[in-house]
Protein backbone atom coordinates (compact mmCIF):
# COMPACT_ATOMS: atom_id res chain seq x y z
CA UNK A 1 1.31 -2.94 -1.00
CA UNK A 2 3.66 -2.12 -4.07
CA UNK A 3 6.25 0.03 -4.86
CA UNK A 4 6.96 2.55 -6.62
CA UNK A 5 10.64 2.22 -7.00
CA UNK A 6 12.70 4.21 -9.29
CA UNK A 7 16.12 4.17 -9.90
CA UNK A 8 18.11 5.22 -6.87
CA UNK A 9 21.74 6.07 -7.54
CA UNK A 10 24.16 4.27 -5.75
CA UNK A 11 28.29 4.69 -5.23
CA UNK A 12 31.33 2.17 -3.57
CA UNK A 13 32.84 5.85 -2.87
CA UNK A 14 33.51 5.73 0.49
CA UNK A 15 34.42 8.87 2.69
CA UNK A 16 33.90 9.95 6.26
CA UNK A 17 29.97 11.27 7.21
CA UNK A 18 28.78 14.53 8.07
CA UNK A 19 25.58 13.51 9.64
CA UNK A 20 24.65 14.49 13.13
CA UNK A 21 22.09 13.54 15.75
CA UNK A 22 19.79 14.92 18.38
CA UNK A 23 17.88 13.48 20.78
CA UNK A 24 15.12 16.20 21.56
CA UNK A 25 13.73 13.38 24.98
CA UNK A 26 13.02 10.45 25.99
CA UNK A 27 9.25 10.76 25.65
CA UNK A 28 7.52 7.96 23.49
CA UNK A 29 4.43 6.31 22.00
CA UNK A 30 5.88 2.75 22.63
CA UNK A 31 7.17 0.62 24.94
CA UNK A 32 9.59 -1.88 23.11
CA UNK A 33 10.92 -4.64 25.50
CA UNK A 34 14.38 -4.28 24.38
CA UNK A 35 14.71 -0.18 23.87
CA UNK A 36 17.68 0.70 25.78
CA UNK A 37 16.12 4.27 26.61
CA UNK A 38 13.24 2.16 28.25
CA UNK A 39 13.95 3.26 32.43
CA UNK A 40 13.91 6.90 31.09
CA UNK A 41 10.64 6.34 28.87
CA UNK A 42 8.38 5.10 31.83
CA UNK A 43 9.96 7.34 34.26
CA UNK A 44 8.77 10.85 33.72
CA UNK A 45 10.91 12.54 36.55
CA UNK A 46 14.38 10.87 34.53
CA UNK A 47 15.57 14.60 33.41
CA UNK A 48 16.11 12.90 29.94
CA UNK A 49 12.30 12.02 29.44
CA UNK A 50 10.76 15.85 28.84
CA UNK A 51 11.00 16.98 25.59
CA UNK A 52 13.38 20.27 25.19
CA UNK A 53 12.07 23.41 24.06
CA UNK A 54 11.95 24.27 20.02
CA UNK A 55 14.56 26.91 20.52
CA UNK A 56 16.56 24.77 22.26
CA UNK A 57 16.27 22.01 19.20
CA UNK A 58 16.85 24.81 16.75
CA UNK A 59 19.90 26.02 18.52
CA UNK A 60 21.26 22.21 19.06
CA UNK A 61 20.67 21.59 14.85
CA UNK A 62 22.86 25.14 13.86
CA UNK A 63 26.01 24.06 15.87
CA UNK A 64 25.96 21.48 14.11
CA UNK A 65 25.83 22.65 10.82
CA UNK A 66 27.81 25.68 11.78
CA UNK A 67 30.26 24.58 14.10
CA UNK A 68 30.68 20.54 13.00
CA UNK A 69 29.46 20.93 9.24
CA UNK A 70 26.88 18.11 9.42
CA UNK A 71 25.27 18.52 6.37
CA UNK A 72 22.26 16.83 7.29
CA UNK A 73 20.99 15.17 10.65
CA UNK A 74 19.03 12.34 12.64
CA UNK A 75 15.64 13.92 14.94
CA UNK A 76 15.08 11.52 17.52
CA UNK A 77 13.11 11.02 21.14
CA UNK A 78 11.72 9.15 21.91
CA UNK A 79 9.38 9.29 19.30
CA UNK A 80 9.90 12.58 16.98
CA UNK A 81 6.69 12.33 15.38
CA UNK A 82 4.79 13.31 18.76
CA UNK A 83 7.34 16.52 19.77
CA UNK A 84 4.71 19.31 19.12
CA UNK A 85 7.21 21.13 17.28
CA UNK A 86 8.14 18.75 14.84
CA UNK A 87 7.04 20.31 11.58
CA UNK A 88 9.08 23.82 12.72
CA UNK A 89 12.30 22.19 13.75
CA UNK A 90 12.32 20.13 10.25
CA UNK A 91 11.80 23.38 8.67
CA UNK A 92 14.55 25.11 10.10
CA UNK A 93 16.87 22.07 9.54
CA UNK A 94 16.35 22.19 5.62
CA UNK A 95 16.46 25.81 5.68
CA UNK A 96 20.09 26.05 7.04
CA UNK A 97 21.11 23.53 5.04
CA UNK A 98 20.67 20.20 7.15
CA UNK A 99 18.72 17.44 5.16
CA UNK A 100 16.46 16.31 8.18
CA UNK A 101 15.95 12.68 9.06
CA UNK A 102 13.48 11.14 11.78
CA UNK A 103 13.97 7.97 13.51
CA UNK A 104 10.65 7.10 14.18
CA UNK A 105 8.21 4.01 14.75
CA UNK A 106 6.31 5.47 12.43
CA UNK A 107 2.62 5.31 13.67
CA UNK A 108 1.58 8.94 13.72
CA UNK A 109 2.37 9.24 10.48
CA UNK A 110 -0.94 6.51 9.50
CA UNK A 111 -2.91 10.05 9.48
CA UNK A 112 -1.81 11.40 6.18
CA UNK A 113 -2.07 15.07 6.76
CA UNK A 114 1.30 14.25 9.52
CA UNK A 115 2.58 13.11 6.21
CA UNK A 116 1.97 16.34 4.19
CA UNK A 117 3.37 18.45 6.92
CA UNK A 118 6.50 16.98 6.85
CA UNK A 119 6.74 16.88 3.50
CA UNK A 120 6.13 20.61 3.42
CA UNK A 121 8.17 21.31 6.06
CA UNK A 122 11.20 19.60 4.10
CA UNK A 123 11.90 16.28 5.76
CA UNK A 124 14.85 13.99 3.49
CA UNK A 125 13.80 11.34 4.66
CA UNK A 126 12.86 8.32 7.60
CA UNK A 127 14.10 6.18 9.48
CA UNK A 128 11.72 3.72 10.22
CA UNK A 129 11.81 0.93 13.21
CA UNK A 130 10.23 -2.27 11.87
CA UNK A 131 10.99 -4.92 14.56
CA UNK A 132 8.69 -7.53 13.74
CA UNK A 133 5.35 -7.90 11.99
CA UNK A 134 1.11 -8.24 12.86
CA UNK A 135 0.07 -9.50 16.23
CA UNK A 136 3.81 -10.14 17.85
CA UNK A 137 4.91 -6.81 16.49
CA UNK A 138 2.00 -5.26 18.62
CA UNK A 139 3.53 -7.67 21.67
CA UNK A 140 7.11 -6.75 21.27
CA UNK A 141 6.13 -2.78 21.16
CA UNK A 142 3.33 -3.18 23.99
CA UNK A 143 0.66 -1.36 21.99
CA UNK A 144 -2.09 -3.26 20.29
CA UNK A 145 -2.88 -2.47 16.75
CA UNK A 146 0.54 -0.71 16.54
CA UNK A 147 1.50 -2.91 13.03
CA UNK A 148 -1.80 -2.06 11.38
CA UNK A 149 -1.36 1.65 12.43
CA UNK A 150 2.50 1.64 10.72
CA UNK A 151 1.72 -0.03 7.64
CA UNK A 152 -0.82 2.22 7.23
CA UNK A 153 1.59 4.82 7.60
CA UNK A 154 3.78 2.90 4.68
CA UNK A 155 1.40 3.20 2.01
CA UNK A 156 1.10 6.97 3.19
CA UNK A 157 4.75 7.43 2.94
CA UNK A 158 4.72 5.84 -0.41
CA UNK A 159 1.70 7.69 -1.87
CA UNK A 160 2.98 11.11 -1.13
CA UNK A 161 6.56 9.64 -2.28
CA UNK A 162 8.46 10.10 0.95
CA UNK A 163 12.03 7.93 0.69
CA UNK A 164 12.19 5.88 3.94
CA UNK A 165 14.74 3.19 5.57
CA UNK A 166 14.20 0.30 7.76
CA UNK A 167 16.12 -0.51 11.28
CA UNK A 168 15.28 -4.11 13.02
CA UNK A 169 17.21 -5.01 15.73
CA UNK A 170 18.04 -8.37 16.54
CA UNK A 171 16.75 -9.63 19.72
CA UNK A 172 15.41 -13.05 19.93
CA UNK A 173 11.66 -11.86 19.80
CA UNK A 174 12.63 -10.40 16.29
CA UNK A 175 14.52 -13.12 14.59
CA UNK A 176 11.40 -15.12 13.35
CA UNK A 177 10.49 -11.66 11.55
CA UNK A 178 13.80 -11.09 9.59
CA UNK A 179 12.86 -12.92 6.33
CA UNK A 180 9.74 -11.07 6.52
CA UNK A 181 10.99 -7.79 7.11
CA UNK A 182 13.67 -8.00 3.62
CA UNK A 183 10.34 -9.03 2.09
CA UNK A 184 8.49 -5.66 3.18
CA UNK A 185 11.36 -3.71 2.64
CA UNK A 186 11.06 -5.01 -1.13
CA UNK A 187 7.07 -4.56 -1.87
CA UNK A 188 7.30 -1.23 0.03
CA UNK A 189 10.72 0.23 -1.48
CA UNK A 190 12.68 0.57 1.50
CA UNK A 191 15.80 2.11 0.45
CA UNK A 192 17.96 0.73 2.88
CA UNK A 193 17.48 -2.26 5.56
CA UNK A 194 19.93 -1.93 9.08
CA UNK A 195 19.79 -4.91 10.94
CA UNK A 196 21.14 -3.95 14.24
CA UNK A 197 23.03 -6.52 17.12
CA UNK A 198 23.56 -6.78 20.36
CA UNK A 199 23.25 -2.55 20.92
CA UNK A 200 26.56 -1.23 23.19
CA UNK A 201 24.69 2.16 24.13
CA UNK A 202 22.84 3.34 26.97
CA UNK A 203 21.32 1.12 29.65
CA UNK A 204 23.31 -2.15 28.22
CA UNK A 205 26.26 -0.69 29.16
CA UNK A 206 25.37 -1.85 33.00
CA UNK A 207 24.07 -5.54 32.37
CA UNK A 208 20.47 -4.78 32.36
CA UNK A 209 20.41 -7.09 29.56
CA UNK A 210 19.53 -10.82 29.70
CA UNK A 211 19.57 -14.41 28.06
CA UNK A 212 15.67 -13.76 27.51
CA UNK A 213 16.64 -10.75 25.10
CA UNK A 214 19.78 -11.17 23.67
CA UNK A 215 20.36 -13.52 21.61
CA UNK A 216 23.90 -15.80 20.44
CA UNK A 217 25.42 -14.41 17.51
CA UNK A 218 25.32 -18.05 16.46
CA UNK A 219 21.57 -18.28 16.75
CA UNK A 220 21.43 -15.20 14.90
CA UNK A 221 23.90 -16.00 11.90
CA UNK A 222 21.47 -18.36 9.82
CA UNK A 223 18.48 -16.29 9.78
CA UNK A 224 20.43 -13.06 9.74
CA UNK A 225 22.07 -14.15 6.15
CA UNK A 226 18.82 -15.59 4.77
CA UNK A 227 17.71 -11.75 4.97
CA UNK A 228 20.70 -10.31 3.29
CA UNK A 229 20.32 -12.61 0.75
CA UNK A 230 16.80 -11.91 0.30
CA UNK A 231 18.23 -8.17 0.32
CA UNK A 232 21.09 -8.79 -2.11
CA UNK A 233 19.44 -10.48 -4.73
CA UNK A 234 16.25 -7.28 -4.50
CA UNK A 235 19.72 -4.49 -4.93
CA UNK A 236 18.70 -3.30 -1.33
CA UNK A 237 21.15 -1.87 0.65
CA UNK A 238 21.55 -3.74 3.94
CA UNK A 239 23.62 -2.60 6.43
CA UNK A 240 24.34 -5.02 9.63
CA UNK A 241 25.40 -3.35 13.15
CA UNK A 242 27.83 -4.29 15.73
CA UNK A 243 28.42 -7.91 14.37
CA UNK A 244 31.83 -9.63 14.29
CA UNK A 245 33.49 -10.13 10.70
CA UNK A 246 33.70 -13.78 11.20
CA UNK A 247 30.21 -14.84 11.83
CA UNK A 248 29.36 -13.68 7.83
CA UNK A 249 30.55 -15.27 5.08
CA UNK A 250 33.25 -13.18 3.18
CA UNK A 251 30.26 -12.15 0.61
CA UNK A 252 28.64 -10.27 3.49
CA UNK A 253 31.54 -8.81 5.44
CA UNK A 254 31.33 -5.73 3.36
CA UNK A 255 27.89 -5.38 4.83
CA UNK A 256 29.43 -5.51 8.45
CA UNK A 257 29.64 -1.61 10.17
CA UNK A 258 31.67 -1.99 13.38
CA UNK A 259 32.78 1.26 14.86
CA UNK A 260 35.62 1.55 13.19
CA UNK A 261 33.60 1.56 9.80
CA UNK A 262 30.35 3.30 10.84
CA UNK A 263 32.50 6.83 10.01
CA UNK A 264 32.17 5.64 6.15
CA UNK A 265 28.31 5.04 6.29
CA UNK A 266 27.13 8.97 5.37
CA UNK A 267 23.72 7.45 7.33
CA UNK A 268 25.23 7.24 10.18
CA UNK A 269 26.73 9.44 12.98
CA UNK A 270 29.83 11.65 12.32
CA UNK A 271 32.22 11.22 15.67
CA UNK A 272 32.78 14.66 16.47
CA UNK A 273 29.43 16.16 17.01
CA UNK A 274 27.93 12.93 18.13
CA UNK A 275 30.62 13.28 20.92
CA UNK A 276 29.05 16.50 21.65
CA UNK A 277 25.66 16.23 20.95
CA UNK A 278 25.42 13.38 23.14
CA UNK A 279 26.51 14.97 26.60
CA UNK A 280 23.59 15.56 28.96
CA UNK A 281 23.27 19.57 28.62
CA UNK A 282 22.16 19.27 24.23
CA UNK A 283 19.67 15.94 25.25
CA UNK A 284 17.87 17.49 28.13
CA UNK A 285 15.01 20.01 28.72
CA UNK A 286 16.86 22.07 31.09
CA UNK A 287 20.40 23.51 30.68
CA UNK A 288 22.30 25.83 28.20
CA UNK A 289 23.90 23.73 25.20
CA UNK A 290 28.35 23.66 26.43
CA UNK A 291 30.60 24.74 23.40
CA UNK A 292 31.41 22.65 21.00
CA UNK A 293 34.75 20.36 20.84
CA UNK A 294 36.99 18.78 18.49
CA UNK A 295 37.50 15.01 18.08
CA UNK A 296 40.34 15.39 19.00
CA UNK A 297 39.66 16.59 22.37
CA UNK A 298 37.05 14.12 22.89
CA UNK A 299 39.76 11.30 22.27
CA UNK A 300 42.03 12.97 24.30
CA UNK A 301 39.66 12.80 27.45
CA UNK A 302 39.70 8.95 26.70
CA UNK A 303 42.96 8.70 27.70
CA UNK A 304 43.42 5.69 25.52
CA UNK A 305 46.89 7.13 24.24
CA UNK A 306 48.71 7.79 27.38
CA UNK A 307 51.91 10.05 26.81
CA UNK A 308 53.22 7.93 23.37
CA UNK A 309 51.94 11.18 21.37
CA UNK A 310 50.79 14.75 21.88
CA UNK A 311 47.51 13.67 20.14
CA UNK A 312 45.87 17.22 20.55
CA UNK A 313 48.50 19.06 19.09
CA UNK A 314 50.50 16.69 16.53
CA UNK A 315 48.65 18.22 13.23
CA UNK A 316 50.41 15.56 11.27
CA UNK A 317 47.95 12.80 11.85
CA UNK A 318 45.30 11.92 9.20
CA UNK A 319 41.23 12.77 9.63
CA UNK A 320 41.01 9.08 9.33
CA UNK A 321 42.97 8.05 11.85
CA UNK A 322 41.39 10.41 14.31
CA UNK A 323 37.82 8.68 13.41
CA UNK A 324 39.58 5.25 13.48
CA UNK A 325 41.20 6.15 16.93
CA UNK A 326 37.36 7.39 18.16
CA UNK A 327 35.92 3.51 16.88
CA UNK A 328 38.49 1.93 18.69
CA UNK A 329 37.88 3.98 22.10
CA UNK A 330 34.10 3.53 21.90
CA UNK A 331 34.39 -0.36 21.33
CA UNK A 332 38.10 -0.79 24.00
CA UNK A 333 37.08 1.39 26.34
CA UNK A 334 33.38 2.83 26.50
CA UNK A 335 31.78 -0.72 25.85
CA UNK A 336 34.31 -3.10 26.96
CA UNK A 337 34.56 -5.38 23.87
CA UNK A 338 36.25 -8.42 24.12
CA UNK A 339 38.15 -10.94 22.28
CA UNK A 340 38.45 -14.79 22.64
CA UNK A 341 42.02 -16.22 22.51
CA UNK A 342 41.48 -17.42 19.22
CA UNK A 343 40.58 -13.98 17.52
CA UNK A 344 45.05 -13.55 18.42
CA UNK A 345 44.98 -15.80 15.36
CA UNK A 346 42.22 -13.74 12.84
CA UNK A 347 43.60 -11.87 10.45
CA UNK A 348 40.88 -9.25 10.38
CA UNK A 349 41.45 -8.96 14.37
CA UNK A 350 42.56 -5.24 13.70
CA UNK A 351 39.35 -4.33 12.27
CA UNK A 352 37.19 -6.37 13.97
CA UNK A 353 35.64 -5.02 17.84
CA UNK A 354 35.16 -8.62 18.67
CA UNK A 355 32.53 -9.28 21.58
CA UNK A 356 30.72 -6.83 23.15
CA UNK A 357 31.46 -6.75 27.16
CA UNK A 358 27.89 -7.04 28.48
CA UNK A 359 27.22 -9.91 25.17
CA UNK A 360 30.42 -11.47 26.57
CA UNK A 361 29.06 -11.48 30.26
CA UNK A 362 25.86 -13.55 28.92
CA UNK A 363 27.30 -15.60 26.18
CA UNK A 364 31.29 -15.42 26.40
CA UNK A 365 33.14 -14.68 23.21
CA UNK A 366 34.03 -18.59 22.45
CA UNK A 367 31.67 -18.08 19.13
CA UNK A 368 34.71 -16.47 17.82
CA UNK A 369 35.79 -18.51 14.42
CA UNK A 370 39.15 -17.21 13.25
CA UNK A 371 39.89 -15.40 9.31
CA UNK A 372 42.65 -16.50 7.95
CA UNK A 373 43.71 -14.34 4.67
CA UNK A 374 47.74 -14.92 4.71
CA UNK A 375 48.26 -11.45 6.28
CA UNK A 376 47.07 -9.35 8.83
CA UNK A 377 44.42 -6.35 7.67
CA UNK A 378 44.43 -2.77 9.35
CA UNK A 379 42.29 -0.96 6.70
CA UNK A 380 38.87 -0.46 8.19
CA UNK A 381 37.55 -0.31 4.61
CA UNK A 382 38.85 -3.36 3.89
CA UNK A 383 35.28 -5.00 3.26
CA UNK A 384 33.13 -1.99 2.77
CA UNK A 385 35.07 -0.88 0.12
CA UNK A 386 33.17 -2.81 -2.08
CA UNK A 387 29.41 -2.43 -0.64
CA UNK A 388 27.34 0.20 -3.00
CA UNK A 389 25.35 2.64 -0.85
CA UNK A 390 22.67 4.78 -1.76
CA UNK A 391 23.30 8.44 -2.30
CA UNK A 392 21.36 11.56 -1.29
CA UNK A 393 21.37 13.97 -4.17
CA UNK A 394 20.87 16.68 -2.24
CA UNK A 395 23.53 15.81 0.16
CA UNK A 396 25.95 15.52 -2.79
CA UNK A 397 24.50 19.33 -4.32
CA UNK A 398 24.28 21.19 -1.53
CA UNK A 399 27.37 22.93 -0.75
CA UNK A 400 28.96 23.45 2.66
């Protein structure tokens, strides 16, 4: 393979994302060991597996351009590539003004005329999961020939000039692969790399984890950096998920996206409508889409603020604090983080989540290895301030 890589226009601007997601099932052409959608995957009676109708997935992608403002969006299962509709739904996304992305494995697309169709049909751009390479790739995802069948669909990507991104999570089957992922990412032109931890969504939320998939950040840390350097010194963008600040080296903190800096990543999910879009009516086949909500109101049902302020109504406090407020609920109180008496003593503590609760169940947070800067930080841009990130033209030109 080789790439074909032009200049792509970068900015350390940083401001709060209007991207949105939808999950249109949980139907798929894989069967990764570590997907946290897995139970709902192999179980065709879960009411999250069928796919949801077109006009359901149409209706789902105008609220929220019209009601949130997402100016573009993620199309995920599942696997997006197999919903019959795929092509129409991406073409109603670009016409109303929301540059479509799919999150996909990739493998339908080694048939090039898939390719052309989206194409035509307006995709922005993918989101591609490469966790792991050849033969173990094919073991990790549970389908043989599944790594021949998605680098075919690379070079098809890159000879009809598609712009596509990488996620690789980090579970201990994957590590071996990281070096060798930056490395594809760079002979393919992968515009951006994710590497993504110990995942507090879904199924992991209930210990269905274990030592056999998860491993300590520790064991992580060397290989994890020998990728971002690999990364760095290539000017790719890499991007690491749910990670604690202190188990980087200051040079790749600004790489670090913890919840409360995931609102400054425009590839990631704005707060708001991912609060919405998430309920079970907008990802299931059956049931009417509820109305819309504010962010406020979905912090509010959190309860995280008690009676110290009338946080519905007090129109005095900043967007950003509202999104900051959301990153600290998801990580406090929907995912039980946790941190180790010696984080009391960090001074990026108030930007940090610390452990995950389920990682913390399995490995304990005693990794922790205090920051000491002089001074206490509370600015959640603190480190990603200075990270350049790659910029969607058509994002920036397209008006609201």
């Amino acid at each position: 393979m080789s790439s074909d890589k032009n200049k792509i226009p970068k900015t350390t601007d940083k401001f709060i994302t209007s991207r949105g997601v939808i999950w249109l099932g949980q139907t798929c052409n894989l069967r990764c060991h570590f997907c946290y959608f897995h139970s709902r995957i192999t179980a065709k009676d879960h009411p999250d597996h069928p796919f949801m109708s077109l006009e359901k997935a149409k209706n789902i992608c105008s609220t929220l351009h019209n009601c949130y403002h997402n100016r573009s969006v993620d199309i995920q299962g599942g696997e997006p590539t197999i919903y019959p509709e795929i092509d129409a739904l991406v073409s109603h996304c670009s016409d109303i003004g929301l540059l479509p992305t799919l999150i996909t494995n990739a493998l339908v697309l080694d048939q090039k005329r898939r390719c052309i169709s989206l194409k035509e049909a307006g995709i922005n751009d993918l989101l591609i999961s490469v966790h792991g390479l050849g033969d173990e790739y094919d073991a990790i995802c549970g389908v043989k020939g599944a790594h021949k069948r998605q680098m075919n669909a690379l070079e098809n990507l890159m000879a009809e000039k598609i712009p596509f991104r990488f996620n690789c999570v980090l579970a201990k089957s994957v590590l071996p692969h990281l070096t060798r992922v930056a490395d594809l990412a760079i002979q393919t032109g992968a515009r951006v790399v994710n590497f993504i931890a110990f995942n507090p969504f879904e199924d992991q939320q209930s210990n269905q984890r274990s030592l056999k998939d998860v491993p300590a950040y520790s064991e992580v840390a060397p290989i994890l950096i020998e990728a971002m350097e690999i990364l760095r010194d290539a000017d790719i963008e890499c991007n690491v998920r749910y990670y604690p600040l202190c188990m980087v080296p200051e040079e790749f903190r600004k790489n670090l996206y913890n919840f409360q800096q995931l609102p400054y990543d425009s590839h990631e999910w704005d707060y708001a409508s991912w609060s919405w879009s998430a309920e079970s009516p907008q990802r299931r086949r059956d049931g009417e889409p509820t109305n819309c909500f504010t962010l406020r109101q979905a912090n509010v049902r959190s309860k995280l603020f008690g009676s110290k302020i009338d946080y519905l109504t007090d129109p005095t406090i900043p967007r950003e604090d509202e999104y900051r407020h959301s990153g600290i609920i998801r990580a406090k109180e929907h995912c039980g983080y946790k941190y180790d008496p010696k984080c009391s003593q960090c001074s990026l503590r108030q930007i940090c989540d610390g452990f995950h609760g389920d990682y913390s169940s399995l490995w304990g947070a005693g990794e922790a290895r205090p920051v000491s800067l002089g001074r206490e930080i509370i600015d959640p841009l603190f480190y990603i301030r200075e990270q350049k990130k790659i910029i969607d033209l058509p994002y920036l030109q397209r008006p609201l």
